[in-house]
C-alpha atoms as a PDB file:
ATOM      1  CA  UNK A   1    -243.655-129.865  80.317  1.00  0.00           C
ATOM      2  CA  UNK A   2    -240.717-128.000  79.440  1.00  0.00           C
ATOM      3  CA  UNK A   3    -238.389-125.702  81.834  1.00  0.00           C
ATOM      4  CA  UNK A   4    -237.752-122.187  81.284  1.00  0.00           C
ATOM      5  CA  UNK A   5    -234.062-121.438  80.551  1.00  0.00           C
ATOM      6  CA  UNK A   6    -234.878-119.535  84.174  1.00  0.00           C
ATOM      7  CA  UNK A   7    -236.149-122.483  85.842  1.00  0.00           C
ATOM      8  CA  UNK A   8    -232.872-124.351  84.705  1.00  0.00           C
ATOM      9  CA  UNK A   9    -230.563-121.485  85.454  1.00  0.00           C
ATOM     10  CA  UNK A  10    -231.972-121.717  89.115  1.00  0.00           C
ATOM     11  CA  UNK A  11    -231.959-125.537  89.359  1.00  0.00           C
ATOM     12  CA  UNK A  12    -228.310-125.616  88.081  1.00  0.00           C
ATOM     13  CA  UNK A  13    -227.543-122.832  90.641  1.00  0.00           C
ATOM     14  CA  UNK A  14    -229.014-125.320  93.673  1.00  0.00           C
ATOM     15  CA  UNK A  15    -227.353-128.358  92.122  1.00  0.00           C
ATOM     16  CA  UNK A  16    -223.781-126.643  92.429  1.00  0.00           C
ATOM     17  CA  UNK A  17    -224.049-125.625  95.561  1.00  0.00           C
ATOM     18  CA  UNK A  18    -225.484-128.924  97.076  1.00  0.00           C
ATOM     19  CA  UNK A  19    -222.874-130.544  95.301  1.00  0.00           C
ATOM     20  CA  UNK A  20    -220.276-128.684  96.533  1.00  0.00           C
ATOM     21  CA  UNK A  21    -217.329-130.147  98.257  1.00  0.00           C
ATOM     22  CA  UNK A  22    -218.501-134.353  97.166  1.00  0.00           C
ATOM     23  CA  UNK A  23    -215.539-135.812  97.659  1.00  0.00           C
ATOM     24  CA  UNK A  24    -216.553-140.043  97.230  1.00  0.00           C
ATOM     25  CA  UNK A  25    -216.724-139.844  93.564  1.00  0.00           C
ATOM     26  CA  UNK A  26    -217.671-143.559  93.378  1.00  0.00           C
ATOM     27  CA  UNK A  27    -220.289-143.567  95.917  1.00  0.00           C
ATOM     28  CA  UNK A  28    -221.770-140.448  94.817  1.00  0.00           C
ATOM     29  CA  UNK A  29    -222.106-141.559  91.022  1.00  0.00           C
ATOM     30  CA  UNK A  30    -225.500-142.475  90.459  1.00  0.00           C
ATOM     31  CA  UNK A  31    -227.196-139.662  93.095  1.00  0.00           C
ATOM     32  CA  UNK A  32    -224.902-137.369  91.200  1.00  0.00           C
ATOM     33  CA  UNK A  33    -226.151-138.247  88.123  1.00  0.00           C
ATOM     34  CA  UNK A  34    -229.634-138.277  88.762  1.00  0.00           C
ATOM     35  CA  UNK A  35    -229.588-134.565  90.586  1.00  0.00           C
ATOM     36  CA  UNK A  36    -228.010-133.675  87.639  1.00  0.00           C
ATOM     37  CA  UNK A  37    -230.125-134.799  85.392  1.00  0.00           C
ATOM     38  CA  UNK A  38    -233.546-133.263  86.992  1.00  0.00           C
ATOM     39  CA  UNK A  39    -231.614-129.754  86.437  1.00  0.00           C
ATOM     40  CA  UNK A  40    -233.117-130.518  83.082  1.00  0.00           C
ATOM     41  CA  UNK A  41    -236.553-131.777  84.134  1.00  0.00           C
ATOM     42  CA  UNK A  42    -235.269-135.241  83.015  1.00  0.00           C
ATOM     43  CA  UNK A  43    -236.243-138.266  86.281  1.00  0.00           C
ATOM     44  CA  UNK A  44    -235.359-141.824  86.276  1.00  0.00           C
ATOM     45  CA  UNK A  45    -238.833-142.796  85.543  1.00  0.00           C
ATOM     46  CA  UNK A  46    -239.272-140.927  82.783  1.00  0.00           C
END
């Protein structure tokens, strides 16, 4: 199902501020990417 541009605005908005202040770029890669990624409704498993 697709997000509302709302839904992703608010997402986004959480994702910032969870993400706020990472410092291990390396260790943080892949949980990084995936948070980022579910912004957009989009998981690992599909």
């Amino acid at each position: 199902m697709a997000l509302s541009w709302n839904e992703i605005k608010d997402r986004a908005l959480k994702f910032s501020k969870e993400w706020d202040g990472t410092v291990n770029e390396e260790a943080d890669a892949k949980p990084f990417l995936e948070a980022f990624f579910e912004v957009f409704g989009i998981t690992r498993k599909g």
